[in-house]
C-alpha atoms as a PDB file:
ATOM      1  CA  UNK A   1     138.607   3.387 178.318  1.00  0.00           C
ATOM      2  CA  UNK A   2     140.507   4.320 175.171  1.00  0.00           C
ATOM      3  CA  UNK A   3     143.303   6.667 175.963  1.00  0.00           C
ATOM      4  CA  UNK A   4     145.742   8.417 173.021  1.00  0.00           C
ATOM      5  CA  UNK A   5     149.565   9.198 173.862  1.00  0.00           C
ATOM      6  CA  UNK A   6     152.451  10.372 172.386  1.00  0.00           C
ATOM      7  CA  UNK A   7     156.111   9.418 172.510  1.00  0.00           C
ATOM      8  CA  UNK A   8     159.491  10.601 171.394  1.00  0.00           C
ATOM      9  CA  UNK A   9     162.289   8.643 169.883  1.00  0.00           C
ATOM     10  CA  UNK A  10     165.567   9.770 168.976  1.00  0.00           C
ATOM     11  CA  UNK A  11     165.913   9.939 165.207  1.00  0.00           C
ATOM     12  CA  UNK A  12     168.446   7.918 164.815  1.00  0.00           C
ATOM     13  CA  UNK A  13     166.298   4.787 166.725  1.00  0.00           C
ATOM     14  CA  UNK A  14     164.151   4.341 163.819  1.00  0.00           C
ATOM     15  CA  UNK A  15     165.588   2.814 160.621  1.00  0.00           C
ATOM     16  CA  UNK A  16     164.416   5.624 158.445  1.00  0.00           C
ATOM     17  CA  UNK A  17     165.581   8.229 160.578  1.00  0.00           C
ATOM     18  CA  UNK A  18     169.224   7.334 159.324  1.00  0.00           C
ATOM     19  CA  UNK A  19     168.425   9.373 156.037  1.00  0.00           C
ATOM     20  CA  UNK A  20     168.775  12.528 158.927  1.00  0.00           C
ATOM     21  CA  UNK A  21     172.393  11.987 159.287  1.00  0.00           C
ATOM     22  CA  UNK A  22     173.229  12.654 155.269  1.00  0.00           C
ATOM     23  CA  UNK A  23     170.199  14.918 154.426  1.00  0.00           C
ATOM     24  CA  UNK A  24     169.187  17.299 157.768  1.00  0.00           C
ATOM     25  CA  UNK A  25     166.847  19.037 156.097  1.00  0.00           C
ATOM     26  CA  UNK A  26     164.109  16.144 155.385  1.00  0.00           C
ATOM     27  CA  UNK A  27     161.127  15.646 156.969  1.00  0.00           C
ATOM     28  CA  UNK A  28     159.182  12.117 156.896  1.00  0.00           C
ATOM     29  CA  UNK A  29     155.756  11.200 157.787  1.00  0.00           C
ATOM     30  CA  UNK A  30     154.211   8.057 157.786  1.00  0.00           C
ATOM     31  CA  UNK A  31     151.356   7.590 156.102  1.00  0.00           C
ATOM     32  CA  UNK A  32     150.670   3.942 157.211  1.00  0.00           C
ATOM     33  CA  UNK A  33     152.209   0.959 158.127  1.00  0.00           C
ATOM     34  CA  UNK A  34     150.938  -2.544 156.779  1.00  0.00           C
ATOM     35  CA  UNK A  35     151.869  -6.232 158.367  1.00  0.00           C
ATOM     36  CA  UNK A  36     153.246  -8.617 155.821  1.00  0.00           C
ATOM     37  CA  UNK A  37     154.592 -12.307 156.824  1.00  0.00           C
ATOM     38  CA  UNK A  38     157.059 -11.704 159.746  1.00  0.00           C
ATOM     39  CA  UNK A  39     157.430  -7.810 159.386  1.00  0.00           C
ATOM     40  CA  UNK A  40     156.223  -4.616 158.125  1.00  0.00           C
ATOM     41  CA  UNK A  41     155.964  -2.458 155.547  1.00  0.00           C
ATOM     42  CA  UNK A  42     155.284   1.305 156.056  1.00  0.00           C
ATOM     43  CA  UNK A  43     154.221   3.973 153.607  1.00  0.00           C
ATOM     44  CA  UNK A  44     155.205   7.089 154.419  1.00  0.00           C
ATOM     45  CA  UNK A  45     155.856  11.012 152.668  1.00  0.00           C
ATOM     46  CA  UNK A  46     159.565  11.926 152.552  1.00  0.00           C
ATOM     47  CA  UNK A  47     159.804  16.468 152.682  1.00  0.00           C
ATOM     48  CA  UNK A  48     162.843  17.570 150.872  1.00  0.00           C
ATOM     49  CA  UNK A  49     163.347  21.189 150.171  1.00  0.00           C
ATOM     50  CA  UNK A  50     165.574  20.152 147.424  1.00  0.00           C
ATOM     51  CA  UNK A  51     163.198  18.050 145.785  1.00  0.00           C
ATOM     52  CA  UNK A  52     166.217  15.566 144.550  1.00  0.00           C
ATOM     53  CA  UNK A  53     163.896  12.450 145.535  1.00  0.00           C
ATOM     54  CA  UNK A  54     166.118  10.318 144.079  1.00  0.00           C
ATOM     55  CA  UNK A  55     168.827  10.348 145.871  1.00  0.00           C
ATOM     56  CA  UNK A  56     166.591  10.484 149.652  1.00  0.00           C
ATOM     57  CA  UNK A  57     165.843   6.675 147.748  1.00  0.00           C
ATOM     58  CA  UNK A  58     169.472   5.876 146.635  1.00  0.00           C
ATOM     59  CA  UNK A  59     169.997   6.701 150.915  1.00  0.00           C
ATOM     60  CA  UNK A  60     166.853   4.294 152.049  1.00  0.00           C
ATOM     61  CA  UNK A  61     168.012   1.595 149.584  1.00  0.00           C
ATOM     62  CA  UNK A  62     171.712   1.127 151.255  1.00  0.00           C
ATOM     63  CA  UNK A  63     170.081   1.037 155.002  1.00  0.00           C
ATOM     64  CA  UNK A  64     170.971  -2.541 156.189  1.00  0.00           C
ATOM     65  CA  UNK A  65     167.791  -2.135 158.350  1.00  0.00           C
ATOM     66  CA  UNK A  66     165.508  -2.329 155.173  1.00  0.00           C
ATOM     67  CA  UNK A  67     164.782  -5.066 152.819  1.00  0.00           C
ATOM     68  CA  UNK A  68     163.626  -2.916 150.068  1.00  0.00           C
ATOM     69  CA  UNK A  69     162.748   0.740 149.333  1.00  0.00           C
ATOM     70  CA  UNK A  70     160.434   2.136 146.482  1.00  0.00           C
ATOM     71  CA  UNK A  71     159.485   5.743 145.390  1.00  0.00           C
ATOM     72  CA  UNK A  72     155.884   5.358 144.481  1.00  0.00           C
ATOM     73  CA  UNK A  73     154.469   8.840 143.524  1.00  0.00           C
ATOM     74  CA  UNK A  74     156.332  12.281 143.153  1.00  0.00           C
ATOM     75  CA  UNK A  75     153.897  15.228 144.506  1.00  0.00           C
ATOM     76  CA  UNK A  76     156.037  18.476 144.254  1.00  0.00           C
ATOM     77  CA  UNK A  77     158.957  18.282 146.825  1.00  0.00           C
ATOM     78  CA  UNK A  78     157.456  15.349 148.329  1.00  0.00           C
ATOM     79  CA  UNK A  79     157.656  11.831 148.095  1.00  0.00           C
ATOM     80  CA  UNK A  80     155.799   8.351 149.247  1.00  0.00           C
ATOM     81  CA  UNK A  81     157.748   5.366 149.871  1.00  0.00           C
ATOM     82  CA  UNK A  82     157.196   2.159 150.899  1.00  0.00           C
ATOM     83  CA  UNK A  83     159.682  -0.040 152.422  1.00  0.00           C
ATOM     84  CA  UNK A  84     160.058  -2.961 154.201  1.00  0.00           C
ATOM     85  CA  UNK A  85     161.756  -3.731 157.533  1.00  0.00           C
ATOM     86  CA  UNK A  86     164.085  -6.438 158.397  1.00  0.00           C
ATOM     87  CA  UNK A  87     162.534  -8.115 161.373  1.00  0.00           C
ATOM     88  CA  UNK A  88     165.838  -7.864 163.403  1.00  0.00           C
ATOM     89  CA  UNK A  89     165.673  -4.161 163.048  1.00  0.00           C
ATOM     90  CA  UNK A  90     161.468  -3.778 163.701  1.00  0.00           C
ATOM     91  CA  UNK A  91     162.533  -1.718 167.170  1.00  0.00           C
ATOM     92  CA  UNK A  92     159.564   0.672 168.303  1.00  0.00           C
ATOM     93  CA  UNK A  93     157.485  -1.089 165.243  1.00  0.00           C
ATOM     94  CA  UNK A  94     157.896  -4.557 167.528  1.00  0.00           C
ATOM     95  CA  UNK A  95     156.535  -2.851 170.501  1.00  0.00           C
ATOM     96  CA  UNK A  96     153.415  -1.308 168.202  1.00  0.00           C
ATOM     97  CA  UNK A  97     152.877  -5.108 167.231  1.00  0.00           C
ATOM     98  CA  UNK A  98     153.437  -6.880 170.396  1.00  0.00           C
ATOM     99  CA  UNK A  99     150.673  -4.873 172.579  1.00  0.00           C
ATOM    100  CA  UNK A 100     148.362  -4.150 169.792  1.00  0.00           C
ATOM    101  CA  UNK A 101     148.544  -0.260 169.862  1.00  0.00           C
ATOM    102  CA  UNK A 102     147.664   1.714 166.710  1.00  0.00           C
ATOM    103  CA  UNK A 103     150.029   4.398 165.416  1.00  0.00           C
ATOM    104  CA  UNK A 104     147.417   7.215 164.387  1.00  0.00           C
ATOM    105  CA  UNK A 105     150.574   9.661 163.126  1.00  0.00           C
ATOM    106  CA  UNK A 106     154.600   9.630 162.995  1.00  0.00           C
ATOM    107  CA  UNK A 107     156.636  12.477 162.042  1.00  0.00           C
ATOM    108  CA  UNK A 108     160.159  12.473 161.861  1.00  0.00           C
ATOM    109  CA  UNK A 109     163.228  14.916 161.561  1.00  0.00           C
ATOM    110  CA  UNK A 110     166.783  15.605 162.613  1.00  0.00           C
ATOM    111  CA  UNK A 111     165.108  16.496 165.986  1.00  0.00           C
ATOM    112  CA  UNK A 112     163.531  13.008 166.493  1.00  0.00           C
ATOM    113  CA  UNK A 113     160.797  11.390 166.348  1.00  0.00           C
ATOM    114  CA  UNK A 114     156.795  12.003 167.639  1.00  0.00           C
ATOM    115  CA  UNK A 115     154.485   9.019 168.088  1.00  0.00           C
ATOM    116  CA  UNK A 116     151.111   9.664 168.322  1.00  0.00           C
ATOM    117  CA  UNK A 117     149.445   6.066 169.582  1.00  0.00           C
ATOM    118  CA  UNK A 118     146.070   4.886 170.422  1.00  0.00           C
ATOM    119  CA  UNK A 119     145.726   2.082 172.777  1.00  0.00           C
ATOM    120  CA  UNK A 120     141.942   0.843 174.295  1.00  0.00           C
ATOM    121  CA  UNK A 121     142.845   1.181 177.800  1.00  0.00           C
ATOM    122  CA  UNK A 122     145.943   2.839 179.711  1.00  0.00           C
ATOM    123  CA  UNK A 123     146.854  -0.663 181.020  1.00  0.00           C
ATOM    124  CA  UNK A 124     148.123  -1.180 177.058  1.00  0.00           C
ATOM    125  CA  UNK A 125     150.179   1.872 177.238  1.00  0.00           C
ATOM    126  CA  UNK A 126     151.643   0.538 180.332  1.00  0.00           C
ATOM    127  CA  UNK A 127     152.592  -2.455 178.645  1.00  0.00           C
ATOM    128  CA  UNK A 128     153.866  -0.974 175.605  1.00  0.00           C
ATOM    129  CA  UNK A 129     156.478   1.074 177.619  1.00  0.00           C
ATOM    130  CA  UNK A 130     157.245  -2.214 179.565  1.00  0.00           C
ATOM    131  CA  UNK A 131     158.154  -4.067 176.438  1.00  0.00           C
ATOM    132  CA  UNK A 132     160.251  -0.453 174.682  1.00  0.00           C
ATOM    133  CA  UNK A 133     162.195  -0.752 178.990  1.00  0.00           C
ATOM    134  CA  UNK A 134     162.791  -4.462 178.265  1.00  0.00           C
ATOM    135  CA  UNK A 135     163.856  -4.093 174.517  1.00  0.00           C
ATOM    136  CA  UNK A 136     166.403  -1.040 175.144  1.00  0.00           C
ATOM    137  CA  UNK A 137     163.929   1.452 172.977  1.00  0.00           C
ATOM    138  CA  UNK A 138     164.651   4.951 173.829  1.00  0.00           C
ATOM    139  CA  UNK A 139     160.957   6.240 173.893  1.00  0.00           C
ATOM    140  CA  UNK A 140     159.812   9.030 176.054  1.00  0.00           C
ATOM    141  CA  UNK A 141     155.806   9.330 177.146  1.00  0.00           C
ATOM    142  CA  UNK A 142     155.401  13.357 176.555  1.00  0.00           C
ATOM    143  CA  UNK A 143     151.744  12.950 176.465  1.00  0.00           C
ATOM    144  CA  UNK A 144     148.827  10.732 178.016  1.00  0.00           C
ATOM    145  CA  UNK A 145     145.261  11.334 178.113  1.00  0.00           C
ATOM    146  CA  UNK A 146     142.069   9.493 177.793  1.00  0.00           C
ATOM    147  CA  UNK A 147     140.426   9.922 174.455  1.00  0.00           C
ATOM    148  CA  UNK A 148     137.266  11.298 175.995  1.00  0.00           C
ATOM    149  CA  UNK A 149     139.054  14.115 177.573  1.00  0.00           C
ATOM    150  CA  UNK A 150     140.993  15.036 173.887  1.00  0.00           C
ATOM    151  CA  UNK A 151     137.711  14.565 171.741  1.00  0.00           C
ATOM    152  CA  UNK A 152     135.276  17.619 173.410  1.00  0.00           C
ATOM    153  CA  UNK A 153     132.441  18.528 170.753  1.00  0.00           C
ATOM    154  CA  UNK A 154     132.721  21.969 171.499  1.00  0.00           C
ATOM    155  CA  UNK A 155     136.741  21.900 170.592  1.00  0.00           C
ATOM    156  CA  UNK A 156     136.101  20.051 167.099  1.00  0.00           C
ATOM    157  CA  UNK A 157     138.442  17.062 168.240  1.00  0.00           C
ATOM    158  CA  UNK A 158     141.041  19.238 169.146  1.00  0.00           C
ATOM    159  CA  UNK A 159     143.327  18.610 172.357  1.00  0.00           C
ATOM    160  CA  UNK A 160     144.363  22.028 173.990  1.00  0.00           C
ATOM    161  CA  UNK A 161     147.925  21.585 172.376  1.00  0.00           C
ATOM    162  CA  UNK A 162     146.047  21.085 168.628  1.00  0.00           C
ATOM    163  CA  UNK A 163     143.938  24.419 169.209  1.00  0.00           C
ATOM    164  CA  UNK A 164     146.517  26.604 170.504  1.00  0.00           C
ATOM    165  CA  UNK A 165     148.953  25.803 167.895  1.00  0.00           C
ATOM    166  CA  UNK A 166     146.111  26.276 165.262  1.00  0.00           C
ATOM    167  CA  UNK A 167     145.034  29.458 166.871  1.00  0.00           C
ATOM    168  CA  UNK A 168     148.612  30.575 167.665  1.00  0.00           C
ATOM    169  CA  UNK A 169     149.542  29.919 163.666  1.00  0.00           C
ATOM    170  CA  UNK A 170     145.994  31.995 162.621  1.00  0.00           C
ATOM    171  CA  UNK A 171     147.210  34.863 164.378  1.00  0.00           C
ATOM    172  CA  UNK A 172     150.717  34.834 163.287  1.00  0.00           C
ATOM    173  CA  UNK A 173     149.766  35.032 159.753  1.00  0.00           C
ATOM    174  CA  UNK A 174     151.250  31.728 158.599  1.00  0.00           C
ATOM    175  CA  UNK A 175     148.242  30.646 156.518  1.00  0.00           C
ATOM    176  CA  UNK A 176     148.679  34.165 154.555  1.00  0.00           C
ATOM    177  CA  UNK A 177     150.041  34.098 151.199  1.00  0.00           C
ATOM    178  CA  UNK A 178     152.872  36.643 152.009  1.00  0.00           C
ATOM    179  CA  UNK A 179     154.888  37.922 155.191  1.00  0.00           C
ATOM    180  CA  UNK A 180     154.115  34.574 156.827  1.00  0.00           C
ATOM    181  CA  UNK A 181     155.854  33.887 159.633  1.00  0.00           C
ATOM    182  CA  UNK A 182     158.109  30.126 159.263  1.00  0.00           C
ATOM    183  CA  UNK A 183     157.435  26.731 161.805  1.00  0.00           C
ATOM    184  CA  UNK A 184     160.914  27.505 164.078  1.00  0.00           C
ATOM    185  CA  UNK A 185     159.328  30.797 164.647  1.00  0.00           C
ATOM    186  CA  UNK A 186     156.032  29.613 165.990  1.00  0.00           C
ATOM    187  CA  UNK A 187     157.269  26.805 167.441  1.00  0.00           C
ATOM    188  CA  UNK A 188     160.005  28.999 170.080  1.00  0.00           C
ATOM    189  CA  UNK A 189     156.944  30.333 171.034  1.00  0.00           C
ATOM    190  CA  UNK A 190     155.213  27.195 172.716  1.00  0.00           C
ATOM    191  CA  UNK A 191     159.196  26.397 173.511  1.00  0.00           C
ATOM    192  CA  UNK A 192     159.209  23.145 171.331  1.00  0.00           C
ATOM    193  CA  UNK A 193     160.596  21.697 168.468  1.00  0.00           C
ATOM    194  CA  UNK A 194     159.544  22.891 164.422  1.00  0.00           C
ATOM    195  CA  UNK A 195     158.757  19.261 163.908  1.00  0.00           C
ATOM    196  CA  UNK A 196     156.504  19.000 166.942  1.00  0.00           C
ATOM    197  CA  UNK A 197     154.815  22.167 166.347  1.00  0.00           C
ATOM    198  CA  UNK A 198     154.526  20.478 162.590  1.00  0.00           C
ATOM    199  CA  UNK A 199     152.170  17.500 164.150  1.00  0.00           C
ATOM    200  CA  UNK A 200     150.508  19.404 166.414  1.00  0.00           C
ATOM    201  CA  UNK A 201     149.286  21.282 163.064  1.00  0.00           C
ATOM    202  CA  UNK A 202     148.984  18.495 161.458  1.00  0.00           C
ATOM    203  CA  UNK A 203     146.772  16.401 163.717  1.00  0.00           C
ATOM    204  CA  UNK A 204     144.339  19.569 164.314  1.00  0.00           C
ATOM    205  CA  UNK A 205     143.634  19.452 160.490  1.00  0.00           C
ATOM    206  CA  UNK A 206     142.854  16.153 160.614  1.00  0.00           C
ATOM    207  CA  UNK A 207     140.589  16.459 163.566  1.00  0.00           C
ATOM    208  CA  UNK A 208     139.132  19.721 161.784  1.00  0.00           C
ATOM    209  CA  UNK A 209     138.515  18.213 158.335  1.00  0.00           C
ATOM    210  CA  UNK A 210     136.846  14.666 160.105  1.00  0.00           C
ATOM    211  CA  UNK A 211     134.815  16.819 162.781  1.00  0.00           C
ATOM    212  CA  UNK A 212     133.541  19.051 160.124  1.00  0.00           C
ATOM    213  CA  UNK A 213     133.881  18.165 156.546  1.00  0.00           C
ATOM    214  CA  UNK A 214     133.699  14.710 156.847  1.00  0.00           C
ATOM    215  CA  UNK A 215     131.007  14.170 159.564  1.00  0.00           C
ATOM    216  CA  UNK A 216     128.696  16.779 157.994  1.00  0.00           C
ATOM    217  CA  UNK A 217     128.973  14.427 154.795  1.00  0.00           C
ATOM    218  CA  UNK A 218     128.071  11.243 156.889  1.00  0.00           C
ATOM    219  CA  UNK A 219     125.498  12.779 158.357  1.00  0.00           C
ATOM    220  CA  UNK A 220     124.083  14.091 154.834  1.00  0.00           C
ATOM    221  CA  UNK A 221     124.293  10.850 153.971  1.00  0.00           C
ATOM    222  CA  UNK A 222     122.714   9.075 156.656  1.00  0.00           C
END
């Protein structure tokens, strides 16, 4: 049975995450990662408060774990990139490829790394943290369930972590447009990291939007 789980990495264990050490204050999110010849290359959206976009490239481009970097749209203070790996320097990206697991999100800060992976049974999962043992990647498994105990109907799609962090942010005010309350402030209340809390948030929206929006469309349509 299908079965979703999420892992931490440090942020230094994945080749972008080596923008963290000159510019703390990024955030990056992939956006998707596409096989080509004997590596990958992922998009992903690069967060900088600054918005100096240029120079987050200028950083990606001198990474000896890349090939190449590219800034391909500007939206605001955010950026998407594509790059492509090295294959000496794939790391967790191997493991992905090697047991066949699909990366559904990645977010990434100073604070690390959070994985969210889908595999078809928990047998793949299993494997996947056999081969990340064998190949000296520093993942942790902070989350394992099967994906018919995280997709109730009556919840929207939402695992309990997704809702409460939703319903936690509601009450807070943080979707107001003034006296809203920041993501370290919500996120010391569940005890966790800003950029954890940031995916939890994330992933509910997601699971909102497709749940609602987009499967009330399908169904129009069908």
């Amino acid at each position: 049975m299908a079965a979703i789980a999420e892992f931490t990495l440090p942020a230094a264990d994945f080749p972008l995450g080596r923008v963290f050490e000159e510019r703390p204050d990024v955030t990056l999110e992939l956006d998707r990662v596409v096989p080509t010849g004997d590596t990958v290359m992922p998009f992903f959206w690069v967060t900088d408060p600054t918005g100096d976009l240029g120079s987050i490239r200028d950083l990606f481009e001198d990474l000896p774990e890349l090939r190449s970097a590219t800034l391909m749209e500007i939206v605001d203070d955010r950026g998407l990139f594509s790059a492509e790996w090295k294959p000496e320097y794939m790391g967790i990206m191997a493991a992905v490829g090697a047991t066949g697991v699909t990366v559904l999100s990645a977010t990434g800060s100073t604070d690390g790394w959070v994985f969210e992976l889908r595999a078809a049974s928990m047998d793949q999962f299993s494997e996947f943290q056999r081969y990340c043992d064998d190949h000296d990647i520093d993942v942790d498994l902070t989350r394992l369930s099967r994906l018919s105990e995280t997709s109730p109907d009556d919840e929207y799609n939402l695992t309990p972590e997704q809702r409460e962090a939703l319903v936690l942010a509601y009450r807070e005010g943080y979707y107001d447009d003034a006296g809203r309350p920041d993501q370290d402030a919500l996120a010391a209340q569940f005890g966790i990291s800003r950029q954890a809390l940031s995916a939890r948030l994330r992933r509910g929206y997601r699971n909102l939007i497709e749940s609602t929006l987009v499967r009330g469309h399908r169904d129009d349509e069908s």
